[in-house]
N, C-alpha and C. Protein backbone atom coordinates (compact mmCIF):
# COMPACT_ATOMS: atom_id res chain seq x y z
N UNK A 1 22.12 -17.67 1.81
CA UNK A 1 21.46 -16.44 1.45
C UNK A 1 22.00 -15.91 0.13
N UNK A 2 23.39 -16.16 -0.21
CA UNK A 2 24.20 -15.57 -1.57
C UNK A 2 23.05 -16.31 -2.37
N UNK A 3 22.95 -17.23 -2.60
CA UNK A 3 21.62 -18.05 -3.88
C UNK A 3 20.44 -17.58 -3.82
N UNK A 4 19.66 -17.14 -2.73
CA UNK A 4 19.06 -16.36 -2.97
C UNK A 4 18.36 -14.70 -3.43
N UNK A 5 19.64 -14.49 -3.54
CA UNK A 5 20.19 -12.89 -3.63
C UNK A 5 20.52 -13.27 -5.01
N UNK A 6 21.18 -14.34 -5.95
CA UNK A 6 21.38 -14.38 -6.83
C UNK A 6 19.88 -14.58 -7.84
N UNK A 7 19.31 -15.29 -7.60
CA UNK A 7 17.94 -15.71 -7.95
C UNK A 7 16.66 -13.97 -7.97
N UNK A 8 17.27 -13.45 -6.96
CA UNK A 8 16.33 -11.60 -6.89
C UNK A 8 17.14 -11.46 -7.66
N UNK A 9 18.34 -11.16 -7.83
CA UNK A 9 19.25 -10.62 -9.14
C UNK A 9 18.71 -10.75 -10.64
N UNK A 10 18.48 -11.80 -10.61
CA UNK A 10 18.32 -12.42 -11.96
C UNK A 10 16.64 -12.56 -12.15
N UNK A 11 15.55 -12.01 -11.60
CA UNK A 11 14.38 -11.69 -11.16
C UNK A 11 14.48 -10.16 -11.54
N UNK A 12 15.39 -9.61 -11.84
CA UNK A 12 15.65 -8.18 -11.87
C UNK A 12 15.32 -7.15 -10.91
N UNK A 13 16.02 -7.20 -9.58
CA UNK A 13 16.35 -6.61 -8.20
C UNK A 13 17.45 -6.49 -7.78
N UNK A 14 18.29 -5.19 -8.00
CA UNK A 14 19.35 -4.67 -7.89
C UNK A 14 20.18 -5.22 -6.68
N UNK A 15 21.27 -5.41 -6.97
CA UNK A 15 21.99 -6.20 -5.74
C UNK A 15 21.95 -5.36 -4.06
N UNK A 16 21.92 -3.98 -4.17
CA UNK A 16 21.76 -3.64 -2.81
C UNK A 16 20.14 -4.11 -2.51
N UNK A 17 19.17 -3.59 -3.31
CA UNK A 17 18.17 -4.36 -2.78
C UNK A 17 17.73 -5.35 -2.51
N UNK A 18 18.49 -6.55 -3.14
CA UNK A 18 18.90 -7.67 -2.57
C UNK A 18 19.12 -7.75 -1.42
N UNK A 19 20.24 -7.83 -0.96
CA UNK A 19 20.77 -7.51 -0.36
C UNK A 19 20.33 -6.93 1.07
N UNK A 20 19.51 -5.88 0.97
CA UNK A 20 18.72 -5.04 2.14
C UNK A 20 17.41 -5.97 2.51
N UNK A 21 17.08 -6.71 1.51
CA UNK A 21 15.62 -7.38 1.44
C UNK A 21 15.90 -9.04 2.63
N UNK A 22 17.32 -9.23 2.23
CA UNK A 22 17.79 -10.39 2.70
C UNK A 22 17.75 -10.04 4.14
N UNK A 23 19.19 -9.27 4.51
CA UNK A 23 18.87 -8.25 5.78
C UNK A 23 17.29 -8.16 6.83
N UNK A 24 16.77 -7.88 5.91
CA UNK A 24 15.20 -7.41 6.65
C UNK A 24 14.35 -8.93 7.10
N UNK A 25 15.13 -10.04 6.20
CA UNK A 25 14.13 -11.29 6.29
C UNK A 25 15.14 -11.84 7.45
N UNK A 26 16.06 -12.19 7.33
CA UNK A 26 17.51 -12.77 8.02
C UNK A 26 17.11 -12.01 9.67
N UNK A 27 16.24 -12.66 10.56
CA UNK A 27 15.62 -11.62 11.80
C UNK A 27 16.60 -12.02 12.97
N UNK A 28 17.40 -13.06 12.88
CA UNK A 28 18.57 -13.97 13.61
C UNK A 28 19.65 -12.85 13.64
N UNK A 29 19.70 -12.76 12.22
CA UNK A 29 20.99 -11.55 11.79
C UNK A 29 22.32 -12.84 11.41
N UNK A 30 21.81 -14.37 11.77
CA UNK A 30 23.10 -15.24 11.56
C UNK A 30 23.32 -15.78 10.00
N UNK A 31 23.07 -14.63 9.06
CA UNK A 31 23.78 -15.08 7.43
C UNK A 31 22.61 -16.11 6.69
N UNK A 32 21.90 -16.76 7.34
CA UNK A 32 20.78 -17.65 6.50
C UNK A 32 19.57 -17.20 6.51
N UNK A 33 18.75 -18.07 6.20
CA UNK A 33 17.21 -17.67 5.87
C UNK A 33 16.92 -19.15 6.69
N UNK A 34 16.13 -18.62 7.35
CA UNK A 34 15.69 -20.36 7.45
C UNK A 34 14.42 -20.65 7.46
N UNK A 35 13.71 -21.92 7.72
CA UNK A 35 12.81 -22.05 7.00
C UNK A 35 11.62 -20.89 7.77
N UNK A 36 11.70 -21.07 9.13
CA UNK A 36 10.72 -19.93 10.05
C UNK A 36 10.49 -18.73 9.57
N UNK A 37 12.09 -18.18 9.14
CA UNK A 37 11.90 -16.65 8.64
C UNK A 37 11.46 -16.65 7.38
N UNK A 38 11.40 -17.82 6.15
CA UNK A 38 10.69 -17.46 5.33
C UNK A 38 9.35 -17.43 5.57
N UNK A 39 8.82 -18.41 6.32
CA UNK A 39 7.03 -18.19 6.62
C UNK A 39 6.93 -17.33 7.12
N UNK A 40 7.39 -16.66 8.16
CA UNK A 40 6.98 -15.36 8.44
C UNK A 40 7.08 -14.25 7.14
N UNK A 41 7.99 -14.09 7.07
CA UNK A 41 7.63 -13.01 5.36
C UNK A 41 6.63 -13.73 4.59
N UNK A 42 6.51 -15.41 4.20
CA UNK A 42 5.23 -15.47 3.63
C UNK A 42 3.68 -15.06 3.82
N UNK A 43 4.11 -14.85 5.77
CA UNK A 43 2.38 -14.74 6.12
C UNK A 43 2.43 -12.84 5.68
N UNK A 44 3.41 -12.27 5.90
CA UNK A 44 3.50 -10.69 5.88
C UNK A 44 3.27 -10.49 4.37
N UNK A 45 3.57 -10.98 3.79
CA UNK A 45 3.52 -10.52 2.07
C UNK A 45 1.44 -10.75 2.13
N UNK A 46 1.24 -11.82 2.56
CA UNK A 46 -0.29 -12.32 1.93
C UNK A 46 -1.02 -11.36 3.12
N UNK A 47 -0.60 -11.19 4.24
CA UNK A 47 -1.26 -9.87 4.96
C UNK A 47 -1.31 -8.78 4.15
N UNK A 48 -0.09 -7.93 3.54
CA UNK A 48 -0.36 -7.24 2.76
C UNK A 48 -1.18 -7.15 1.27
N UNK A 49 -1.16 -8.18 0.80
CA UNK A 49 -2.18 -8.65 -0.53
C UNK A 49 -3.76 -8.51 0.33
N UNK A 50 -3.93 -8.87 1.22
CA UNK A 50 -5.22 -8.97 1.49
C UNK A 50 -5.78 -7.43 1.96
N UNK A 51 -5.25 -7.05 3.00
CA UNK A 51 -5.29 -5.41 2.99
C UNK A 51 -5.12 -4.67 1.74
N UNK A 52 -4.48 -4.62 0.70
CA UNK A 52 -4.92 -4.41 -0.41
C UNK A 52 -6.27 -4.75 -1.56
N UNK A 53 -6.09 -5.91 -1.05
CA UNK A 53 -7.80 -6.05 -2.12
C UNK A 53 -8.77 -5.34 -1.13
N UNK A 54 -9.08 -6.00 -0.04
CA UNK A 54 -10.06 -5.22 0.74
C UNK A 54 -9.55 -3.23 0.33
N UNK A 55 -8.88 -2.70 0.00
CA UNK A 55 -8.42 -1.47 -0.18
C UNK A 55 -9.55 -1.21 -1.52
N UNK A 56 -9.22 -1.96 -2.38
CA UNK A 56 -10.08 -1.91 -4.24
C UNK A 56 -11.15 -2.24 -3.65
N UNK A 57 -12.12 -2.99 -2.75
CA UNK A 57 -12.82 -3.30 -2.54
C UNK A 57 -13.76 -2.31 -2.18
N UNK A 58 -12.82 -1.36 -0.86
CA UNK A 58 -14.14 -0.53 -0.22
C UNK A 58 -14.01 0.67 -0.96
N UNK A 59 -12.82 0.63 -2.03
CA UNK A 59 -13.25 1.94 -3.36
C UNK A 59 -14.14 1.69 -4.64
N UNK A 60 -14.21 0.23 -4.71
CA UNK A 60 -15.47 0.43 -5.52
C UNK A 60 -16.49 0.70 -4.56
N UNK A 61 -17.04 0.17 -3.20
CA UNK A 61 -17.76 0.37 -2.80
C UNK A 61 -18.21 1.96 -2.49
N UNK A 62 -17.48 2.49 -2.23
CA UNK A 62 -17.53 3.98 -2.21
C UNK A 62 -18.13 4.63 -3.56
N UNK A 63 -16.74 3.95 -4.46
CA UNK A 63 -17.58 4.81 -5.80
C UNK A 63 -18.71 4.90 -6.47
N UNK A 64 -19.33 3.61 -5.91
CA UNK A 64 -20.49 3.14 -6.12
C UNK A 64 -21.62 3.96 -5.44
N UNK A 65 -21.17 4.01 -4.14
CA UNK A 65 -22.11 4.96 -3.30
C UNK A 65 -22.12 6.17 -3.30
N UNK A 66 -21.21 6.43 -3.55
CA UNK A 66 -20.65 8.29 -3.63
C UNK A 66 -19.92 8.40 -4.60
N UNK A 67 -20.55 8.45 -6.15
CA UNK A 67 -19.92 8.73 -7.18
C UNK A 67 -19.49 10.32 -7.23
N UNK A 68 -18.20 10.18 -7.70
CA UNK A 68 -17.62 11.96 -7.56
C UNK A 68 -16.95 12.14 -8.90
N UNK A 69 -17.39 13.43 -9.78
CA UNK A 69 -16.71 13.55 -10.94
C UNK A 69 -14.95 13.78 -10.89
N UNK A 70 -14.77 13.31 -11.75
CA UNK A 70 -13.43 13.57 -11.87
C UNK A 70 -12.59 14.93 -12.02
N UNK A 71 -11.88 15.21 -10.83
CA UNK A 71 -11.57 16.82 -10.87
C UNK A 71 -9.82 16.69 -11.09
N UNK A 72 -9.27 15.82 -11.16
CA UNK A 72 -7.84 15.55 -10.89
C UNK A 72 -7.77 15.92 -9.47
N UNK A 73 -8.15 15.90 -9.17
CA UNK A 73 -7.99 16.02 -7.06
C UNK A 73 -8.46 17.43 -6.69
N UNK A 74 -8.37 17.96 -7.69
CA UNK A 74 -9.35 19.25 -7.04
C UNK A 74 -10.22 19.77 -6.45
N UNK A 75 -10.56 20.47 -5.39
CA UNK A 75 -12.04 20.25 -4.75
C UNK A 75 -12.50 21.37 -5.96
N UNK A 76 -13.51 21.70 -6.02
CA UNK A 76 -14.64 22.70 -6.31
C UNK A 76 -15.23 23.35 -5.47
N UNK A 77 -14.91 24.66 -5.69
CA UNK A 77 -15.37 26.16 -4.62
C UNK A 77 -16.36 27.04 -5.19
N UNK A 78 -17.76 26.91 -4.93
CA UNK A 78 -18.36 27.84 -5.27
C UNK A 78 -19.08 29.03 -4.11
N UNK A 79 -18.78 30.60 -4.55
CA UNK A 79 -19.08 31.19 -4.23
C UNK A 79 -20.33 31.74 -4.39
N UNK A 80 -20.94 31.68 -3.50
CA UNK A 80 -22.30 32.35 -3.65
C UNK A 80 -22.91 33.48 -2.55
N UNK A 81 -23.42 34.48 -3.04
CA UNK A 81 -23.45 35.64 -2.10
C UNK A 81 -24.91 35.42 -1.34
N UNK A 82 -24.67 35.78 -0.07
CA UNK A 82 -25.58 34.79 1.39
C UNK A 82 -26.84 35.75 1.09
N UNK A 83 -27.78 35.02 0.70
CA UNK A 83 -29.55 36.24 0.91
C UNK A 83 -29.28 36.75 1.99
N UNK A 84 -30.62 37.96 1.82
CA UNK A 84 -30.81 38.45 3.33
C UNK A 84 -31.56 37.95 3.80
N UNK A 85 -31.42 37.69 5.21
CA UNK A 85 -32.24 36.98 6.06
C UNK A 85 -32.73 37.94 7.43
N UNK A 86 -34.39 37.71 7.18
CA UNK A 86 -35.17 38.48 7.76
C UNK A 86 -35.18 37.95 8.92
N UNK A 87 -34.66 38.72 10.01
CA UNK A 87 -35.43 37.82 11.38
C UNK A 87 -36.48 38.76 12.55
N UNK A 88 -37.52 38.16 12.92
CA UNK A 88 -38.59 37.95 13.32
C UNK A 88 -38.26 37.96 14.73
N UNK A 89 -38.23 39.27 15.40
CA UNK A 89 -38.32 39.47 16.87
C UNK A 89 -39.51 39.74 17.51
């Protein structure tokens, strides 16, 4: 696991996060990586890539359908004073 912690190092990933990242993959807790626990983080990384595109996906689709001007996140409040309403008994 030290070689691989050296290799994130030099990838530019700070040694505790190294370190913590190793930790989180290492699911034994016995000091290695082995080959199981890397496929499992491989299938978890490409789970997350895919839930992400589908993410860009259903926002173009949205924007497409429900184009909304750009407010910086602001909603828009307009006040308007209620007619009178005649009712018919």
């Amino acid at each position: 696991m030290e070689k691989l912690m050296e290799v994130m190092e030099e990838l530019g990933a700070q040694r505790g996060d190294a370190q913590e990242m190793m930790e989180l993959l290492d699911s034994n807790s016995d000091g290695s990586l082995s080959s199981e626990e890397f496929d499992n983080f491989q299938k978890q990384v490409e789970i997350m890539w895919n839930i992400e595109d589908r993410d860009e996906k259903y926002k173009a689709v949205l924007q497409e359908k429900l184009p909304m001007p750009d407010c910086g996140g602001l909603v828009q409040v307009r006040h308007e004073e209620p007619e009178k309403v005649t009712a018919l008994i």
